[in-house]
Protein backbone atom coordinates (compact mmCIF):
# COMPACT_ATOMS: atom_id res chain seq x y z
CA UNK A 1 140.92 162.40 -55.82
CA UNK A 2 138.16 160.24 -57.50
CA UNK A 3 138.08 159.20 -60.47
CA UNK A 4 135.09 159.87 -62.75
CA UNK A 5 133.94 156.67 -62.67
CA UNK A 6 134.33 156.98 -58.67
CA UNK A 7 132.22 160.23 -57.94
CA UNK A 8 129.42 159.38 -56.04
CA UNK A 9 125.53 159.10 -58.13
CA UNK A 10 121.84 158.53 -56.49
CA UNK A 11 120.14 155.69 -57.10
CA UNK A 12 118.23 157.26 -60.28
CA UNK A 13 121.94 157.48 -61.59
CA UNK A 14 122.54 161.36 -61.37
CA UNK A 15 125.69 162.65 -59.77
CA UNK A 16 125.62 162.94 -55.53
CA UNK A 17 127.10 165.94 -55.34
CA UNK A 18 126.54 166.44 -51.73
CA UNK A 19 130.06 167.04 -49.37
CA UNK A 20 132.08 167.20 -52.15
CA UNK A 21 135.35 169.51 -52.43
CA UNK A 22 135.08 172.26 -54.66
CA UNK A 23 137.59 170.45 -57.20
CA UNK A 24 135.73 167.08 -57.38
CA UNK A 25 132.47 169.34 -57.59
CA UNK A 26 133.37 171.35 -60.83
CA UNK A 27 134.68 168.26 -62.15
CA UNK A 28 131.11 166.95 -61.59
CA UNK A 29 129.46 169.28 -63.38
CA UNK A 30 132.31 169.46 -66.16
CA UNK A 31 130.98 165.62 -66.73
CA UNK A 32 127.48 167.07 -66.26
CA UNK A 33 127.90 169.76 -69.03
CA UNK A 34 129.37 167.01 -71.36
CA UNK A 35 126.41 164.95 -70.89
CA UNK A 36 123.90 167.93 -71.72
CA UNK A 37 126.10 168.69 -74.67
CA UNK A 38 125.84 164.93 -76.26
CA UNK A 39 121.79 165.08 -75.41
CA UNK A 40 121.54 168.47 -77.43
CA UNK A 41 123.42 167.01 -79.97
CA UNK A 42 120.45 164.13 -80.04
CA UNK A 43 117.72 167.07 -79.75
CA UNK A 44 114.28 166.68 -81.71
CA UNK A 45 111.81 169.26 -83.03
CA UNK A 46 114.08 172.08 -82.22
CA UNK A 47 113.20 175.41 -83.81
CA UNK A 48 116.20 176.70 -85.66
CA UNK A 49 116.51 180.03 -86.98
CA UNK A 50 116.30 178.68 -90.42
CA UNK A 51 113.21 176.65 -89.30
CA UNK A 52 111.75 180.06 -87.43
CA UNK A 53 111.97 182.04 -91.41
CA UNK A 54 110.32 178.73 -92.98
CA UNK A 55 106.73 179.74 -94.61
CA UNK A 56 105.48 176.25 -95.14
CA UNK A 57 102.89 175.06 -92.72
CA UNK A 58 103.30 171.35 -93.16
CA UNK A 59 106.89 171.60 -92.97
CA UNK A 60 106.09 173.02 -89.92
CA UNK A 61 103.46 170.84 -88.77
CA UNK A 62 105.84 167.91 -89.87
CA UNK A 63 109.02 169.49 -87.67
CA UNK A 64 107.67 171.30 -84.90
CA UNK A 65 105.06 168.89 -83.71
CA UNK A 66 102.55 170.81 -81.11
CA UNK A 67 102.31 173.22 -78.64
CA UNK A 68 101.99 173.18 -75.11
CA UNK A 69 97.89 173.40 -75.98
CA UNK A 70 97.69 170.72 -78.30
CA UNK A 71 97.59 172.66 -81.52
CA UNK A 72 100.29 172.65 -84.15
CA UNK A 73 102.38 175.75 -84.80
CA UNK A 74 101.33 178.11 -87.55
CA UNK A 75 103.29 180.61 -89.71
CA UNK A 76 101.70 183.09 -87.94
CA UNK A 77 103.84 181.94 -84.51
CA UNK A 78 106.82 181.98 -86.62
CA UNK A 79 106.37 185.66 -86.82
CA UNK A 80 105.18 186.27 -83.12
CA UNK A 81 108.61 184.28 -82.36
CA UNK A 82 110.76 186.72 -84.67
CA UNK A 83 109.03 189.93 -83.25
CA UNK A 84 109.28 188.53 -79.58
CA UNK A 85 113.22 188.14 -80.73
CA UNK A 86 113.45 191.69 -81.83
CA UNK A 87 111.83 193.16 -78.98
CA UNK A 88 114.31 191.06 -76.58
CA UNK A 89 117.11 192.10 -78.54
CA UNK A 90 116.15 195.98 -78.13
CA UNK A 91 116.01 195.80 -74.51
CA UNK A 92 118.86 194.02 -73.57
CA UNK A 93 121.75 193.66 -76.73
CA UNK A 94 124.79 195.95 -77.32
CA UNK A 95 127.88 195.94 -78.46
CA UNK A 96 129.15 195.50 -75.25
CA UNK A 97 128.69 192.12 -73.97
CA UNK A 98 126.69 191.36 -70.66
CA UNK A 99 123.82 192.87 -68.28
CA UNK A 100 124.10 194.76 -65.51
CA UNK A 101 122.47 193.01 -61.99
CA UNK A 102 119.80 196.36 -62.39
CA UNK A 103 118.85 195.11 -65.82
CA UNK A 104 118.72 191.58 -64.27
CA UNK A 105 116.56 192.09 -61.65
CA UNK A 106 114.57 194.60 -62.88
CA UNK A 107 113.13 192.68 -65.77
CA UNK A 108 113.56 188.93 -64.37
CA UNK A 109 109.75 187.83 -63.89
CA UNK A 110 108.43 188.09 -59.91
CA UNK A 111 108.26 184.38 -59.62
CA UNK A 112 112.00 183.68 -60.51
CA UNK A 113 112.87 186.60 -57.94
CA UNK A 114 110.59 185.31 -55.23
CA UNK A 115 111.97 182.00 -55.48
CA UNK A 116 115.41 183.75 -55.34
CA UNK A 117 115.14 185.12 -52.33
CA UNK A 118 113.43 181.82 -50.83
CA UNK A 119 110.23 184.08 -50.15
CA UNK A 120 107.70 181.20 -51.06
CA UNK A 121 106.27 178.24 -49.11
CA UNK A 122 106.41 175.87 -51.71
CA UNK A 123 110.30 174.60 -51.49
CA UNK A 124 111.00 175.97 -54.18
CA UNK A 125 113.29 178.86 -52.94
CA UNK A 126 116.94 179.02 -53.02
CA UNK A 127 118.32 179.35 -49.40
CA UNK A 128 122.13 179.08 -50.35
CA UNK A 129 125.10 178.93 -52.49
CA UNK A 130 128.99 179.13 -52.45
CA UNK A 131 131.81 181.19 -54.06
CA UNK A 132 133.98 178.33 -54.93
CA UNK A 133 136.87 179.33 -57.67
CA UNK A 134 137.84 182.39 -59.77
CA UNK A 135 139.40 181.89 -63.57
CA UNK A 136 140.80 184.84 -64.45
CA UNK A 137 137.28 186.72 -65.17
CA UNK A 138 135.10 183.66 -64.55
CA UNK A 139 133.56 183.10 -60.98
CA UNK A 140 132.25 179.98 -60.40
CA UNK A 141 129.49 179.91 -57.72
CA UNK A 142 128.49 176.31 -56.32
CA UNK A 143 123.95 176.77 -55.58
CA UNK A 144 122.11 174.25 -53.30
CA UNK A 145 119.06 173.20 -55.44
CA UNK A 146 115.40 173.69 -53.73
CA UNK A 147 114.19 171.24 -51.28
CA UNK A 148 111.72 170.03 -53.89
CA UNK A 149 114.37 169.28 -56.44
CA UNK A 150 115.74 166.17 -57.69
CA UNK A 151 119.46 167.64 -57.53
CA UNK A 152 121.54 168.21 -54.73
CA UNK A 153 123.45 171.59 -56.16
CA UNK A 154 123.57 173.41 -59.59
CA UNK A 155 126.52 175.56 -60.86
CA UNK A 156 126.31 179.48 -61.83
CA UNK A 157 129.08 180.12 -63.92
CA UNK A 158 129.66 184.13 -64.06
CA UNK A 159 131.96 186.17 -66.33
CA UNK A 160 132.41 190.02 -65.11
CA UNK A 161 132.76 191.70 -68.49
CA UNK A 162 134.52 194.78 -67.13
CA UNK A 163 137.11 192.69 -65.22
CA UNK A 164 140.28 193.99 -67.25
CA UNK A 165 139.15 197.63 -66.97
CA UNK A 166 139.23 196.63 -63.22
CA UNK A 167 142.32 195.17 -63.01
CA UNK A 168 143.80 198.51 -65.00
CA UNK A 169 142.17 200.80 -61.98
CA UNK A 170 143.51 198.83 -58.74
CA UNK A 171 146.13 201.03 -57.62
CA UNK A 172 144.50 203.88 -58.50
CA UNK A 173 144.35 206.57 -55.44
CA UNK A 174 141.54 208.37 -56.15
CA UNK A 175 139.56 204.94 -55.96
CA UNK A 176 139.46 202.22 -53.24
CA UNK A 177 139.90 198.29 -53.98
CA UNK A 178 136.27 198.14 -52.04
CA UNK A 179 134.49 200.66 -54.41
CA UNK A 180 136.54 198.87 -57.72
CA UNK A 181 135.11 195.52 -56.64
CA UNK A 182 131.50 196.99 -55.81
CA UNK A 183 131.48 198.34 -59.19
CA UNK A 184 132.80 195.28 -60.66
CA UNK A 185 129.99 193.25 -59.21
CA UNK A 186 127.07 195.27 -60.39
CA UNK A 187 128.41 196.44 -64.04
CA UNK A 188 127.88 194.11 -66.64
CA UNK A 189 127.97 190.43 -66.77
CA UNK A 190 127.55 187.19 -68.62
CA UNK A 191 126.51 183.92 -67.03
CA UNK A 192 125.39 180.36 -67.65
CA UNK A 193 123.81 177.80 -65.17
CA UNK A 194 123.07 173.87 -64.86
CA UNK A 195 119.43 174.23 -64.32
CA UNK A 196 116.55 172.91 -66.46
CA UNK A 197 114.98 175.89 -66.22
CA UNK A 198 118.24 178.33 -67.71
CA UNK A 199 118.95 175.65 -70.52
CA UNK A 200 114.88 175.46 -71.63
CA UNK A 201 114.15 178.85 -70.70
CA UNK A 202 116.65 181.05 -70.56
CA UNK A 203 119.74 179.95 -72.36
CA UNK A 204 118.80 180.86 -75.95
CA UNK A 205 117.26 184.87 -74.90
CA UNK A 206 120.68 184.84 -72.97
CA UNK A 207 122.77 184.11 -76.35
CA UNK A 208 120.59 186.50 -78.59
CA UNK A 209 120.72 189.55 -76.03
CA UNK A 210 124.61 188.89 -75.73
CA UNK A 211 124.90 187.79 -72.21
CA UNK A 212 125.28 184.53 -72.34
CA UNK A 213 128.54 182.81 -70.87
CA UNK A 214 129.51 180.58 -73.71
CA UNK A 215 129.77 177.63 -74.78
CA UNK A 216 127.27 176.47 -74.97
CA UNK A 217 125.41 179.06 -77.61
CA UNK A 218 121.89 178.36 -78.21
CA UNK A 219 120.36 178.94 -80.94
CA UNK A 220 117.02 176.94 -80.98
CA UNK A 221 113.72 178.97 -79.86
CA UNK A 222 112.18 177.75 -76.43
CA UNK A 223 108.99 177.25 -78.54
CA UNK A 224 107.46 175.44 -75.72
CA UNK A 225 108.47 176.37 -72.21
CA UNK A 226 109.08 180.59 -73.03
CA UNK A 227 107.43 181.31 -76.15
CA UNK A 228 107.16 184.65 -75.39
CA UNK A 229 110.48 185.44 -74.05
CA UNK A 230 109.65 186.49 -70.67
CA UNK A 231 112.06 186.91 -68.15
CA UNK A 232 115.72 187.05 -67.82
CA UNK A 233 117.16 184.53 -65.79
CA UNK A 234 116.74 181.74 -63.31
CA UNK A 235 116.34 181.55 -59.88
CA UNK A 236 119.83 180.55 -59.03
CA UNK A 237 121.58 183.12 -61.13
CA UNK A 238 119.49 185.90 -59.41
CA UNK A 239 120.33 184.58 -56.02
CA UNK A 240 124.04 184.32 -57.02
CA UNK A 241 124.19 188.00 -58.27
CA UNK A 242 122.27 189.16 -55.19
CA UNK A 243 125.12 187.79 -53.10
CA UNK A 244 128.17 189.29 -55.14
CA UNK A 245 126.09 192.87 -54.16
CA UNK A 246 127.66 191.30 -50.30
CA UNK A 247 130.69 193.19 -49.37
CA UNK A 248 131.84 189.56 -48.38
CA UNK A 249 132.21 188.08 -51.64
CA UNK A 250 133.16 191.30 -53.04
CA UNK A 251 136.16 191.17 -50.78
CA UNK A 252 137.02 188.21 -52.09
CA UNK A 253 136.78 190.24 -56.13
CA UNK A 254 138.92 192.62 -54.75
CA UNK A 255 141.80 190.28 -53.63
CA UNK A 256 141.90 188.74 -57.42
CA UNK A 257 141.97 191.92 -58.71
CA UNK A 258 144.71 192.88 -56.69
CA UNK A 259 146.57 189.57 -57.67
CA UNK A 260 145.96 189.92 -60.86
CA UNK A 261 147.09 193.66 -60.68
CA UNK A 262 150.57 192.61 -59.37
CA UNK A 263 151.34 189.30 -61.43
CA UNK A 264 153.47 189.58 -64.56
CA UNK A 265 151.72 186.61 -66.39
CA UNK A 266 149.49 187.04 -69.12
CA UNK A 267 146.48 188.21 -67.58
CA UNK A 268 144.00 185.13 -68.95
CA UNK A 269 146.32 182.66 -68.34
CA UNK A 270 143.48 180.31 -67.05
CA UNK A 271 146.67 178.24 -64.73
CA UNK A 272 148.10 181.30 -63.58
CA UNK A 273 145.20 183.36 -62.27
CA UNK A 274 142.50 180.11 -61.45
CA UNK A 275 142.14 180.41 -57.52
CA UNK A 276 140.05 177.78 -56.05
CA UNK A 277 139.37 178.65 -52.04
CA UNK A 278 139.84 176.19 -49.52
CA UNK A 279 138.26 175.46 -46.33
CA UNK A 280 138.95 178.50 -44.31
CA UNK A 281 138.46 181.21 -47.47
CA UNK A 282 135.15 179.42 -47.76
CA UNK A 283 133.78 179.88 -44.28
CA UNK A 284 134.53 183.39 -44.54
CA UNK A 285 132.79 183.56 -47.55
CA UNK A 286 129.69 181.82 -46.27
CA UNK A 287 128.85 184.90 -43.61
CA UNK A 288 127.61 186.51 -46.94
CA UNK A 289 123.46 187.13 -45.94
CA UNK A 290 122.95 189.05 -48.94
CA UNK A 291 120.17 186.42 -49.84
CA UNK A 292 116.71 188.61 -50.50
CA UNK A 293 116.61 190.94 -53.93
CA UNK A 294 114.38 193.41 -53.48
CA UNK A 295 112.74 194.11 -56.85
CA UNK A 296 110.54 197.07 -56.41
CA UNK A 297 114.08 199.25 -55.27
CA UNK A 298 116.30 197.84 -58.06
CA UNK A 299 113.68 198.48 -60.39
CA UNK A 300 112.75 201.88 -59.64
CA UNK A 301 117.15 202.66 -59.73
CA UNK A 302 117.09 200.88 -63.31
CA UNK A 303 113.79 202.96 -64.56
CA UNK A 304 116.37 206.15 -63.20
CA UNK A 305 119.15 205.15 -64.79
CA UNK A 306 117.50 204.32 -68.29
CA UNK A 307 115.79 207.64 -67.80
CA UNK A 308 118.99 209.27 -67.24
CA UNK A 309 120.81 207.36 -70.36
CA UNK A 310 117.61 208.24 -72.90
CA UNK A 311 118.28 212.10 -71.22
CA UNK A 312 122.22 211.71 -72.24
CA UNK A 313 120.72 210.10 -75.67
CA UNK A 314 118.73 213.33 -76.36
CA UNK A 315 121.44 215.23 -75.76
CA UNK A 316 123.70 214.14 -77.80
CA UNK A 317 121.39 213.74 -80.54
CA UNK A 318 120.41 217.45 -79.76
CA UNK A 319 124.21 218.18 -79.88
CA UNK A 320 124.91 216.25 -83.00
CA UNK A 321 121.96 217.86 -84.72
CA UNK A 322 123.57 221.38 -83.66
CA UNK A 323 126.49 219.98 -85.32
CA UNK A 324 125.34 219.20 -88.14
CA UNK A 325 123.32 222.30 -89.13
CA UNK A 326 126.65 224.18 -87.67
CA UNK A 327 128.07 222.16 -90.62
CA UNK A 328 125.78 222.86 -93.07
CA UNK A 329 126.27 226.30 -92.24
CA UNK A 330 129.80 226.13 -93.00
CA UNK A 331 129.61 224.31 -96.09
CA UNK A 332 127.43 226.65 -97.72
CA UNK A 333 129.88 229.75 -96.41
CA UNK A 334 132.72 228.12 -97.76
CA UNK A 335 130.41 227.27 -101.09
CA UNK A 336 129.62 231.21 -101.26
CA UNK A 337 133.01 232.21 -100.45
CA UNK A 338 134.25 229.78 -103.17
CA UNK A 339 131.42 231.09 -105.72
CA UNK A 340 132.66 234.47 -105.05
CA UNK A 341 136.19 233.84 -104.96
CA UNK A 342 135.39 232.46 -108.57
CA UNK A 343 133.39 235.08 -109.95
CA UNK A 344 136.28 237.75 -108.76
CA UNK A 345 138.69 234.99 -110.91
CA UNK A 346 136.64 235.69 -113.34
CA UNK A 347 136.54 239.47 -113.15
CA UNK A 348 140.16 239.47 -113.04
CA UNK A 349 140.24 237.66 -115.87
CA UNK A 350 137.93 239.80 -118.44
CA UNK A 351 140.07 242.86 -116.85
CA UNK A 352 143.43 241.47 -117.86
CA UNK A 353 141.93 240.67 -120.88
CA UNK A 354 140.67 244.02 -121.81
CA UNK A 355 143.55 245.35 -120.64
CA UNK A 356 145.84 243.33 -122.98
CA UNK A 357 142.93 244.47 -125.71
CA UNK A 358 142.89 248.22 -124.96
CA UNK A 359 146.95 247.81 -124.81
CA UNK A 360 147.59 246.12 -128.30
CA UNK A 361 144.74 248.61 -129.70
CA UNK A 362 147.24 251.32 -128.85
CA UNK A 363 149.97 249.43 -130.26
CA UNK A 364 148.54 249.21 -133.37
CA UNK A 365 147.56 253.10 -133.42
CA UNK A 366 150.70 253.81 -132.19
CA UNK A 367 152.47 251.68 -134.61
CA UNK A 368 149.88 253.25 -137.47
CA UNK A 369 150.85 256.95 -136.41
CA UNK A 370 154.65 256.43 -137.10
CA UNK A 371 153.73 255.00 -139.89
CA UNK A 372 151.76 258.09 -141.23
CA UNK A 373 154.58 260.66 -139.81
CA UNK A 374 157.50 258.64 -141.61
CA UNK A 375 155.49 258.69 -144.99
CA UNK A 376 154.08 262.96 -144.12
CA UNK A 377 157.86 263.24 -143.63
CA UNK A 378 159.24 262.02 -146.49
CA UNK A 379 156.44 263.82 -148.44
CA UNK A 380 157.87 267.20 -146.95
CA UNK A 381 161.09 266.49 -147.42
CA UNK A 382 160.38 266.05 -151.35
CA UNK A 383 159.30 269.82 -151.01
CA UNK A 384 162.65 270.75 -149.62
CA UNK A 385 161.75 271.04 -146.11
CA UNK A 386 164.69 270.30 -143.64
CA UNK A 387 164.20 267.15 -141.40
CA UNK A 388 163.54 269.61 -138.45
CA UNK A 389 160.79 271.38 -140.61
CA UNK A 390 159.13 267.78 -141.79
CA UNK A 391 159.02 267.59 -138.11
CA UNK A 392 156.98 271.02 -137.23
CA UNK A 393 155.35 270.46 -140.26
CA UNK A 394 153.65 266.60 -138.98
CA UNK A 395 152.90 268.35 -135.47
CA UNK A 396 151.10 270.84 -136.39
CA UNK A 397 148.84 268.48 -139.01
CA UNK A 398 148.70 266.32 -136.00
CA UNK A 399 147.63 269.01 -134.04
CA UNK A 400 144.83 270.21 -136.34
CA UNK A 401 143.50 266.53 -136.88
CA UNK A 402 143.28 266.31 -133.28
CA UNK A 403 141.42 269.20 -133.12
CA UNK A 404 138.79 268.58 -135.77
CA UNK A 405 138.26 265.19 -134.05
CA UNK A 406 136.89 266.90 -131.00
């Protein structure tokens, strides 16, 4: 194995990375990723999103420099940037990490999927590329560059985002390994690639819309070469993703998800579950001809299922709106029932209360009565009358009182 020092470079001094092994070429572009990493460190006139809220023009003037048409940048861009942002955001960041290949096609701009599919006459298409190494949920995927560019190869680094649910269904019986690694390769994903055109372009809408395979993050508007966020991804990432829709490479999923099914090592143990293919796994994997994405088709499937989610959407808003007047209903039964359950305390209440009332009013006349009889009594008594007389003697007063009362 060469050292770093020993891998082969052109004569302009970039890496030759031409007929190299898949180990040698990742560490290529491990060195190449290094290098981009010190240059961004070293980065001028970057817009940072402390820079993209600034308000004063000849800070801006001072820091930004121009634009692509020779005038300086304004305030007013600062806010087309932030709004361009927001809009980017709404179409394409969740709480769930990735993009589906739908999504990615679908709103990747015509040139980038032209070029893709190597239907232009220019060079500039992308004709082939190579499954090289799995890590854990990482793929990489080794690109040949265009005949017009400068490089021999770029690397597409991909991160399946639904890999563990994956792994958790192989076995299942109601499912097949095939359909698991189908649906693996067209649910969501992150990625990251080599290219000029990802790292100026496409890098930093990748990082705000929460696909991006990081590190690197970016952070710093493309102020120059995609001011208005267009597009989703490069060439070589859409030509990658097109070939994972190839039962060939997807073969190749379902085999790691099967290994990583059966092993009893933690499953993100990068030197447990890294596979790197050798000669012969690679030759099968090159009779993948999944190579044209047809737009048009994925489009119109990603316009149906959008319609279908904003239909699911409406229906659960519809059913959570149901809900909620359902609650409101009940709250203000169980407030009535309460308010009545309270006035009948309350009833209850006065009731014992006039009953305690109308019950010591007796006592007292009661109390008032034997009062009256002992003292009528006594008088009687005075008079001669016998006890038993005294007795007939109250009665029959009480009798007649009672009767002039009514």
């Amino acid at each position: 194995m060469p050292t770093p020092s020993d891998l082969p470079r052109k004569r302009d001094g970039r890496y030759a990375t031409e007929g190299l092994n898949a180990t040698d070429f990742l560490r290529v572009f491990s060195k190449i990723r290094s290098s981009q990493r010190r240059a961004r460190g070293k980065a001028h006139r970057t817009l940072t999103p402390a820079m993209l809220r600034n308000k004063d023009a000849e800070t801006l003037v001072d820091t930004l420099g121009k634009k692509k048409d020779g005038k300086f940048f304004t305030t007013e861009d600062m806010k087309k940037f932030i709004a361009n942002r927001s809009e980017h955001r709404s179409k394409t960041s969740s709480d769930v990490p990735g993009i589906t290949y739908a999504q990615l096609v679908a709103q990747s701009t015509k040139t980038r999927i032209k070029r893709a599919s190597n239907n232009v006459g220019d060079g500039s298409g992308i004709s082939s590329a190579m499954f090289i190494r799995v890590r854990h949920n990482v793929a990489d995927v080794q690109v040949r560059a265009s005949s017009v560019s400068h490089k021999n190869h770029h690397l597409v680094r991909v991160r399946f985002e639904e890999w563990d649910r994956s792994v958790e269904d192989v076995g299942d019986e109601k499912t097949s390994l095939a359909a698991i690694a189908r649906r693996l390769a067209s649910s969501r994903c992150s990625f990251d690639c080599s290219c000029e055109d990802h790292q100026y372009r496409y890098r930093y809408m990748a990082t705000a819309g929460n696909y991006a395979l990081t590190p690197p993050a970016e952070y710093a508007f493309p102020k120059i070469e995609n001011p208005n966020l267009e597009g989703l991804a490069c060439k070589h990432v859409i030509h990658v993703m097109t070939r994972f829709q190839s039962p060939t490479w997807q073969r190749q999923l379902g085999l790691q998800l099967k290994s990583a099914a059966e092993s009893n090592q933690f499953g993100d143990d990068k030197k447990r579950t890294t596979k790197t293919f050798n000669a012969q796994e690679q030759k099968a994997l090159s009779r993948n001809r999944s190579t044209t994405t047809n737009q048009d088709k994925i489009a119109a499937e990603f316009e149906r299922y959008q319609t279908s989610q904003r239909v699911m959407a409406k229906k659960q808003q519809d059913d959570k709106d149901k809900i909620d007047r359902l609650r409101k209903q009940a709250t203000r039964a169980r407030n009535a029932t309460k308010k009545k359950a309270a006035e009948l305390a309350i009833s209850r209440a006065e009731n014992k209360l006039l009953r305690q009332e109308r019950d010591s009013a007796r006592q007292v006349l009661a109390d008032q009565l034997k009062l009256r009889k002992e003292g009528f009594k006594d008088a009687m008594k005075l008079t001669g009358m016998t006890e038993q007389e005294a007795e007939q003697a109250f009665n029959k007063w009480l009798k007649t009182q009672m009767g002039n009362n009514n």
